[in-house]
N, C-alpha and C. Protein backbone atom coordinates (compact mmCIF):
# COMPACT_ATOMS: atom_id res chain seq x y z
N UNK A 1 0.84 -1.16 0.00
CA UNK A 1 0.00 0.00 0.00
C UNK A 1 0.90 1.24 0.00
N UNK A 2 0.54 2.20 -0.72
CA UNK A 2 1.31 3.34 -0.47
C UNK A 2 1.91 4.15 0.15
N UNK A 3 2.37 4.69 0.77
CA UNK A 3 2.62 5.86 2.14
C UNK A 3 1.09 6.43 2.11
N UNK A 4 1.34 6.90 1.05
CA UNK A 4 -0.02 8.09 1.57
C UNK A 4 -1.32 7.88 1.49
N UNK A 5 -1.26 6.23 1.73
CA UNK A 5 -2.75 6.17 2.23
C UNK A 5 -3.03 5.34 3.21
N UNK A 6 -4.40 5.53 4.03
CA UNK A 6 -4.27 4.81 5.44
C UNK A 6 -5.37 3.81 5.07
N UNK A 7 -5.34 2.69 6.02
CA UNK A 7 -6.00 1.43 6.73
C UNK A 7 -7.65 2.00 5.90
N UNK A 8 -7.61 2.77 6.32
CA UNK A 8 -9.39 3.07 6.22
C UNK A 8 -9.42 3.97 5.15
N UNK A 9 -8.58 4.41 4.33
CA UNK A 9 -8.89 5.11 2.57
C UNK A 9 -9.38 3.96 2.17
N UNK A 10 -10.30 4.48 1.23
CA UNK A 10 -10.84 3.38 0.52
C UNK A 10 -11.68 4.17 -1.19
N UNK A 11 -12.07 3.41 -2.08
CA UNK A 11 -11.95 3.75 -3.17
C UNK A 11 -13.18 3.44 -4.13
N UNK A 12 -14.42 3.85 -4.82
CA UNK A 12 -15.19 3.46 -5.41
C UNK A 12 -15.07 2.40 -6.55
N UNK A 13 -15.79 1.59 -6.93
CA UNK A 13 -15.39 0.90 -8.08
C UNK A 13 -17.86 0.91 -8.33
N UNK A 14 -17.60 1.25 -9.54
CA UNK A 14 -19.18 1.14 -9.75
C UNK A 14 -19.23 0.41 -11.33
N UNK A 15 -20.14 -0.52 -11.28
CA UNK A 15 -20.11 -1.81 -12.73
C UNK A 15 -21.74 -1.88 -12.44
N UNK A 16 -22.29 -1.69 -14.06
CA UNK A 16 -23.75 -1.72 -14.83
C UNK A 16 -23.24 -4.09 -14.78
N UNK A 17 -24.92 -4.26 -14.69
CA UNK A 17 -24.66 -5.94 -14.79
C UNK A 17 -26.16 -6.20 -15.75
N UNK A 18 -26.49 -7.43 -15.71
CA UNK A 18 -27.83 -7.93 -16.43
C UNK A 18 -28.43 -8.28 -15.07
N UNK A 19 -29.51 -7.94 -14.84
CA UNK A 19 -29.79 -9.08 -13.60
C UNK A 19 -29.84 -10.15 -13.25
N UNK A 20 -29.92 -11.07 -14.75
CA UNK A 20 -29.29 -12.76 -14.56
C UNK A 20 -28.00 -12.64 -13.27
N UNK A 21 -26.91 -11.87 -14.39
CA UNK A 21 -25.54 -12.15 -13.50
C UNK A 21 -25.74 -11.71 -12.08
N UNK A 22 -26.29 -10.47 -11.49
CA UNK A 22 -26.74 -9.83 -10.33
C UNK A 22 -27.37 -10.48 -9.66
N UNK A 23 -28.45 -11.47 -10.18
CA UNK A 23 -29.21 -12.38 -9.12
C UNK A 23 -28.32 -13.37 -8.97
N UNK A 24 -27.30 -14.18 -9.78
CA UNK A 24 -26.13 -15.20 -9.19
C UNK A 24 -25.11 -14.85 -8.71
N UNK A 25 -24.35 -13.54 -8.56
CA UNK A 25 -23.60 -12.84 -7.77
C UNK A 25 -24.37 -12.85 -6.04
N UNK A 26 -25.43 -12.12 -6.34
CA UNK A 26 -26.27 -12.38 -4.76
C UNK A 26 -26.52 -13.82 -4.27
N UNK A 27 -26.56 -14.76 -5.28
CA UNK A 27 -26.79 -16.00 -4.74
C UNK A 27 -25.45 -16.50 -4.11
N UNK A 28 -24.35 -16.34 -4.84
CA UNK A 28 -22.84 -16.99 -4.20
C UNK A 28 -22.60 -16.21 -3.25
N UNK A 29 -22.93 -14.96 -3.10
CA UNK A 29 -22.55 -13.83 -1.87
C UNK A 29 -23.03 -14.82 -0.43
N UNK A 30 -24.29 -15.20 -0.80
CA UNK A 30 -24.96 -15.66 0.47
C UNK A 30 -24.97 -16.71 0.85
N UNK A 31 -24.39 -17.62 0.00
CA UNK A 31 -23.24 -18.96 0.24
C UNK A 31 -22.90 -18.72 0.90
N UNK A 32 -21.80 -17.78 0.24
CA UNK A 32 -20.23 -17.64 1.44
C UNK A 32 -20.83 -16.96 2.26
N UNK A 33 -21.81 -16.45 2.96
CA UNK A 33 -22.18 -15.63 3.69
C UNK A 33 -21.34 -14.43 3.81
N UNK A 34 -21.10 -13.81 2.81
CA UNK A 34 -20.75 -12.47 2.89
C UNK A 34 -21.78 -11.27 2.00
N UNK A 35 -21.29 -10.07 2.61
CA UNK A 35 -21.82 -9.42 1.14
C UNK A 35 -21.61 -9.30 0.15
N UNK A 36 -22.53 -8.81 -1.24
CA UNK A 36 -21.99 -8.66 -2.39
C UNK A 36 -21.07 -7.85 -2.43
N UNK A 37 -20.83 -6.40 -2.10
CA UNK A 37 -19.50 -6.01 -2.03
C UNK A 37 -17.97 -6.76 -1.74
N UNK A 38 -18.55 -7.52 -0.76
CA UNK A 38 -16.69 -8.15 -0.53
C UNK A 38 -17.10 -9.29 -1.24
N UNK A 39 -17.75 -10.04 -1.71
CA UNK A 39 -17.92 -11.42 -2.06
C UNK A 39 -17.01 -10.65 -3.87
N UNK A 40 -17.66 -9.93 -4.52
CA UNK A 40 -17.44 -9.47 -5.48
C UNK A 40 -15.78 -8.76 -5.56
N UNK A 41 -15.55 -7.82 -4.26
CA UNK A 41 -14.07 -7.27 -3.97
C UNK A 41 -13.39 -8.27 -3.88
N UNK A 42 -13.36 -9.51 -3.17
CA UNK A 42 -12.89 -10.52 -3.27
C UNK A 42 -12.46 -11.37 -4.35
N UNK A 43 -13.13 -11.82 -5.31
CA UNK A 43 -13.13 -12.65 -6.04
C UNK A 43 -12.22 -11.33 -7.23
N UNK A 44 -12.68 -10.50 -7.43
CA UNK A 44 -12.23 -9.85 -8.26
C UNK A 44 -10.37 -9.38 -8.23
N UNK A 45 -10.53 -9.31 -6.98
CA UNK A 45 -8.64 -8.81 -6.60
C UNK A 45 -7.73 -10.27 -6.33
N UNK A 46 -8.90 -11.08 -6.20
CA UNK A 46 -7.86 -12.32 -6.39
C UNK A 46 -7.54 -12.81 -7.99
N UNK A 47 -8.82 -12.33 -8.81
CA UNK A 47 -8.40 -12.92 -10.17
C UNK A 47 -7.17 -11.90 -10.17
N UNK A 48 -7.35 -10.86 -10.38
CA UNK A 48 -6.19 -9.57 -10.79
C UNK A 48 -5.10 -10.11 -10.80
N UNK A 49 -4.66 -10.54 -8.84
CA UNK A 49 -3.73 -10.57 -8.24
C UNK A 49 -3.14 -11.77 -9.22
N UNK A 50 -3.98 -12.92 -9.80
CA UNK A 50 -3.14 -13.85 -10.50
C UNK A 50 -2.96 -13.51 -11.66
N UNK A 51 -3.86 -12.94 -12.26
CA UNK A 51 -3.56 -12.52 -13.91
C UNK A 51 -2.27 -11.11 -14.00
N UNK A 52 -1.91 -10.53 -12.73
CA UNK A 52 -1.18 -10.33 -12.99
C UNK A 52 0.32 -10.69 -12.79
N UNK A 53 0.41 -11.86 -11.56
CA UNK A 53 1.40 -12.57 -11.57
C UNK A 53 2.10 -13.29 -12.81
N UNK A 54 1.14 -13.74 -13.64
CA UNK A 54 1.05 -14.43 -14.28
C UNK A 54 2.07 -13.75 -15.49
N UNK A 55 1.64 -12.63 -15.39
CA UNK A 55 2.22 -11.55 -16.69
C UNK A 55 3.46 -11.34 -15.79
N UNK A 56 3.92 -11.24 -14.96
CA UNK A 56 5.21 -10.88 -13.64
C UNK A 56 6.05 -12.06 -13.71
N UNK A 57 5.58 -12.83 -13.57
CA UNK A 57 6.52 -13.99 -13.17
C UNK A 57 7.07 -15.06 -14.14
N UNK A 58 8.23 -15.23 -14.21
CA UNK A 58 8.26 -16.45 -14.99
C UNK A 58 9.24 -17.51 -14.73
N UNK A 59 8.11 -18.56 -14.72
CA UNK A 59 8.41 -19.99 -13.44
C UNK A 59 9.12 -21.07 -15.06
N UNK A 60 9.85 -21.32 -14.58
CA UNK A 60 11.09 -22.26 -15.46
C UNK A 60 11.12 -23.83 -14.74
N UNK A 61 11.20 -24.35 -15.49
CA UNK A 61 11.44 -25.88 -15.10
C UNK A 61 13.03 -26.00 -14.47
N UNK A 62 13.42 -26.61 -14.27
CA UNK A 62 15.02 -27.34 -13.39
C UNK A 62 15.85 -27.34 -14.43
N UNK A 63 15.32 -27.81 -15.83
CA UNK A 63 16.45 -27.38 -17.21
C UNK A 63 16.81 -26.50 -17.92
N UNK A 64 15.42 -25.80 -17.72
CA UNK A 64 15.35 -24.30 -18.25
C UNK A 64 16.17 -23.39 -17.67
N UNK A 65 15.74 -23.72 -15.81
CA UNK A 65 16.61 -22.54 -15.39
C UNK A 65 18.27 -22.91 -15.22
N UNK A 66 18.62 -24.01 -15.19
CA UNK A 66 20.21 -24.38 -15.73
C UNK A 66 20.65 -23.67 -16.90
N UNK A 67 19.64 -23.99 -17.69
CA UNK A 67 20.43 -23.76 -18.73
C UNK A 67 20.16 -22.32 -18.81
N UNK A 68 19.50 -21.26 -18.39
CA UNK A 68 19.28 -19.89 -18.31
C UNK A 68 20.86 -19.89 -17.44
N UNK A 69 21.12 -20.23 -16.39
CA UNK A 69 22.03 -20.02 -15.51
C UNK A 69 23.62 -20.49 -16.25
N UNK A 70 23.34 -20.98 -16.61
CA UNK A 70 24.70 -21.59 -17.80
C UNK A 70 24.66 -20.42 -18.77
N UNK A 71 23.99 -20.35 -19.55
CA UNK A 71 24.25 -19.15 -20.38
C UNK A 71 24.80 -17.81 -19.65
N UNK A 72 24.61 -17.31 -18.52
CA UNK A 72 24.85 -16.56 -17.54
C UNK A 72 26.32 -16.58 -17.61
N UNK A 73 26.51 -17.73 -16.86
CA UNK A 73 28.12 -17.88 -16.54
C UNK A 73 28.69 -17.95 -17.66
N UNK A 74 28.23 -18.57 -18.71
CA UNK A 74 29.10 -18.95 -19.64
C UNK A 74 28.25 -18.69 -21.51
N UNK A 75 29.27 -17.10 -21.64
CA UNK A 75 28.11 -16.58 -22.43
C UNK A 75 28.85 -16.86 -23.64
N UNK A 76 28.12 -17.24 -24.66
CA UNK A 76 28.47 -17.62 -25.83
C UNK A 76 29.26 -16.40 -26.72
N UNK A 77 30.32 -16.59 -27.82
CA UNK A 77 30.88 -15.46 -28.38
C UNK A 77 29.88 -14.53 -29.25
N UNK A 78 30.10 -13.68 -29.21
CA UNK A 78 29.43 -13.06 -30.06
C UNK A 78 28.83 -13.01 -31.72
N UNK A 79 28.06 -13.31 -32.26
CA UNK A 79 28.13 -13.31 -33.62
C UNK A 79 28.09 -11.73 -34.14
N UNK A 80 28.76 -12.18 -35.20
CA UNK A 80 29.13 -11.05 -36.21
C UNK A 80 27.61 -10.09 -36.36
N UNK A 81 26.71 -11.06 -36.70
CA UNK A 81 25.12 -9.72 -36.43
C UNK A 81 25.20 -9.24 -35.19
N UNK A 82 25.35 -9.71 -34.55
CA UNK A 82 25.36 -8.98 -32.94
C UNK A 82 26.43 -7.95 -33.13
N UNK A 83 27.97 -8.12 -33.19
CA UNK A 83 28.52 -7.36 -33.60
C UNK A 83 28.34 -5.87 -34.20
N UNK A 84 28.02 -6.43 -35.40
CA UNK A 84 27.20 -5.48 -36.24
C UNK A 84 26.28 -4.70 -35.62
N UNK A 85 25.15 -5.05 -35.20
CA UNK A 85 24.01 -4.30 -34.34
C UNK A 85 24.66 -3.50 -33.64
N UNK A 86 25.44 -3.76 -32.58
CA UNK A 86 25.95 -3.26 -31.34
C UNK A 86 26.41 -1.77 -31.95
N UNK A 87 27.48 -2.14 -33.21
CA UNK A 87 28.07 -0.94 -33.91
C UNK A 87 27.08 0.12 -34.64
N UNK A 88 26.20 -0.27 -34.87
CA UNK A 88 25.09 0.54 -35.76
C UNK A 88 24.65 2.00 -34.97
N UNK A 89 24.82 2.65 -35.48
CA UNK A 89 24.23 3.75 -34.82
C UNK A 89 22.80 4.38 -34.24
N UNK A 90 21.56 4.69 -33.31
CA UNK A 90 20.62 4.60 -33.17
C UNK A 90 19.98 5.59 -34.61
């Protein structure tokens, strides 16, 4: 959270629905026994939170990241296009 905002700032979010979706939003709200506000704040900042991990992170297998880590240590010579590029002027 930011510096400059406290525990209790808080922030509008307002969304038009069909009432199909609105009457099954109220129905899962009262499942979980919460309200539609947090049932909805909820579900919504958890998709975020993964869709944007998802775009953040990137999870490598045991060979992948060797061989990411090998290339690291041990970086291949340069080719002549690379070369080239490097020299090119912007």
């Amino acid at each position: 959270m930011p510096a400059s905002t406290t525990p209790t700032d808080s922030a509008r979010i307002n969304l038009r629905t069909s009432p199909e979706a609105k009457a099954l939003i109220e129905r899962a709200a009262a499942i979980m026994g919460s309200t539609v506000s947090s049932f909805m704040l909820q579900n919504a900042y958890e998709a975020a939170r993964r869709l944007v991990a998802q775009q953040e992170v990137l999870t490598l297998s045991d060979r992948d990241r060797d061989a990411f880590l090998n290339a690291l240590e041990n970086p291949p010579e340069p080719t002549q296009a690379l070369v080239d590029l490097m020299r090119a002027k912007p």
